[in-house]
Protein backbone atom coordinates (compact mmCIF):
# COMPACT_ATOMS: atom_id res chain seq x y z
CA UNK A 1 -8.57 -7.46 9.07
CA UNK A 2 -11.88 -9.04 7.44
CA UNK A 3 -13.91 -6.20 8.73
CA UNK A 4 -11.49 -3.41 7.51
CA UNK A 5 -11.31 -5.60 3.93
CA UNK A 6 -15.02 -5.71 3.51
CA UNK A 7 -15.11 -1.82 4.28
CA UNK A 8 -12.85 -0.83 1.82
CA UNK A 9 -13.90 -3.63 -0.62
CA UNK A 10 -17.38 -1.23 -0.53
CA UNK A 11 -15.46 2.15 -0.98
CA UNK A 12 -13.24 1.60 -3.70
CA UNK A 13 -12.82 -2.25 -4.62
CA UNK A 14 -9.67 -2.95 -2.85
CA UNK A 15 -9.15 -5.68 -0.48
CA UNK A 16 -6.61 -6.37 2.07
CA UNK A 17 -4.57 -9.55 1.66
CA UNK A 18 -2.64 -10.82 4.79
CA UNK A 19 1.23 -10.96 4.61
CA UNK A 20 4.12 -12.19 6.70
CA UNK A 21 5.97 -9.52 6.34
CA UNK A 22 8.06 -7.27 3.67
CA UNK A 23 6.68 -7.99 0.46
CA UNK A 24 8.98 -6.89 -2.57
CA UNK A 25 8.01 -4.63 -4.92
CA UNK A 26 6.98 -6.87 -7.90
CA UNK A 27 4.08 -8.59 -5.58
CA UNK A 28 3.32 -5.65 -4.25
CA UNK A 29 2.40 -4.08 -7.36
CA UNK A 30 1.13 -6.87 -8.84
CA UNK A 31 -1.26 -6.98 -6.41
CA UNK A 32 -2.30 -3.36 -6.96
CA UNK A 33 -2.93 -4.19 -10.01
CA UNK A 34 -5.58 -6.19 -9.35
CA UNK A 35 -6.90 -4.01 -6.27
CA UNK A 36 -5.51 -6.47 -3.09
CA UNK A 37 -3.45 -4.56 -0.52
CA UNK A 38 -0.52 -6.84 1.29
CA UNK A 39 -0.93 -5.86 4.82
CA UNK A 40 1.35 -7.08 7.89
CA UNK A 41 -0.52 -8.70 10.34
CA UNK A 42 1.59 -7.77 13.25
CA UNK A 43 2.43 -5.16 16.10
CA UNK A 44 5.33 -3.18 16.84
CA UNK A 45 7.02 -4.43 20.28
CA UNK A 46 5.68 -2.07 23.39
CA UNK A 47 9.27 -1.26 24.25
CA UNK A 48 9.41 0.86 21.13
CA UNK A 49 5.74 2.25 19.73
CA UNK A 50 7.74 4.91 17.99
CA UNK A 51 9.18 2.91 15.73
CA UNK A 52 9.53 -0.47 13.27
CA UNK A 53 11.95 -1.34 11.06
CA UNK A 54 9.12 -3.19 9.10
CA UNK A 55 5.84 -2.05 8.65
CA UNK A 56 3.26 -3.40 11.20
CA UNK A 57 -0.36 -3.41 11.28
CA UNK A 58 -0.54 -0.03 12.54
CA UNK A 59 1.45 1.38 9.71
CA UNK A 60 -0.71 -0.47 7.17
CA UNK A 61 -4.34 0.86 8.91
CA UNK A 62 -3.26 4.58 9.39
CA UNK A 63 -0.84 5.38 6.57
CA UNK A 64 -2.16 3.12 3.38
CA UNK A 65 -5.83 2.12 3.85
CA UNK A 66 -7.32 5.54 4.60
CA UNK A 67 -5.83 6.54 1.01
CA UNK A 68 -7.37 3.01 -0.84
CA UNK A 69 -10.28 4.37 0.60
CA UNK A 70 -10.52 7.64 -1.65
CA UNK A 71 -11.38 6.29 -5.70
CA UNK A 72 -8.60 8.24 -6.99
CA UNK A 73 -5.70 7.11 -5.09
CA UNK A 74 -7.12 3.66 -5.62
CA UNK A 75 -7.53 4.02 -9.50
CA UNK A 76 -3.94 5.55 -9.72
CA UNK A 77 -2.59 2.65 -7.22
CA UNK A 78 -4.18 0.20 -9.95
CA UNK A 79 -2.99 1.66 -13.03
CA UNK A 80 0.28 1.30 -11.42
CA UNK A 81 0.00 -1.91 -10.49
CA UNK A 82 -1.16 -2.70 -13.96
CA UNK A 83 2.27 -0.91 -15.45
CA UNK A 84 4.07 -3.02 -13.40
CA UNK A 85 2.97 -6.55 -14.89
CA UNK A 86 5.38 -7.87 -17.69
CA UNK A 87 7.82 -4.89 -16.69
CA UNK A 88 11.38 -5.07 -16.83
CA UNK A 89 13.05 -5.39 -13.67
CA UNK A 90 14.19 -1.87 -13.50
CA UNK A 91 10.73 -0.40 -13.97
CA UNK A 92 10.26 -1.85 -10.73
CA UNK A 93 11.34 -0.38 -8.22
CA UNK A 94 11.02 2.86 -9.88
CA UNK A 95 7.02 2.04 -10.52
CA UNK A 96 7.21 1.20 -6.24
CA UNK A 97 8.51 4.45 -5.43
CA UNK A 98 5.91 6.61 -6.87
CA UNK A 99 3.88 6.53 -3.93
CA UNK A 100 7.05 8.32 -2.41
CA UNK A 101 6.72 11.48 -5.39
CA UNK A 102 3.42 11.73 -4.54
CA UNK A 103 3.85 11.94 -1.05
CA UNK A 104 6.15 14.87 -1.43
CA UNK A 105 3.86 16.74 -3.70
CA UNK A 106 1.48 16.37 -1.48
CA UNK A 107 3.54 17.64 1.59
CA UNK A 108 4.48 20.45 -0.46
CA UNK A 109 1.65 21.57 -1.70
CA UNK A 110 0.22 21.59 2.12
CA UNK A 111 3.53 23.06 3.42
């Protein structure tokens, strides 16, 4: 995880910050807002490689840090990070699921 830190650390600022596990949404932005990533530190079971009900470490390496990695995402990840601090709980989760919206516009746009 270090190594994978320090690289994106160089691209774009952002660092990765070892979690536990699920993280909810208020630390999770909150630590966008100052550019630290959450990451799981562990793998899903070999009976099932298709699927976790959590994300694992491969989740966190394939789907998130390749996009901290461009200085756009990571900028717009920030700013929303940023939004979040002092919000009212029901900015929340609503600030947490943009990711989602842009995911789709993306899809679409590719589709």
């Amino acid at each position: 995880m270090e190594d994978i830190s320090n690289f994106l650390r160089s691209r774009t600022g952002f660092r990765l910050r070892p979690s536990p596990g699920l993280v909810d949404f208020r630390d999770y932005l909150a630590g966008l807002a100052f550019r630290v990533f959450q990451a799981t530190q562990y793998i899903r079971h070999h009976s099932s490689p298709q699927y976790t009900p959590e994300p694992d470490i491969c989740h966190e390496y394939l789907g998130h840090v390749p996009l901290f990695c461009d200085p756009e995402f990571a900028q717009f990840s920030q700013e929303i990070g940023l939004a979040s601090l002092g919000a009212p709980d029901e900015w929340i989760e609503k600030l947490g699921n943009v990711r989602f919206g842009l995911t789709r516009s993306i899809t679409l746009r590719v589709c």
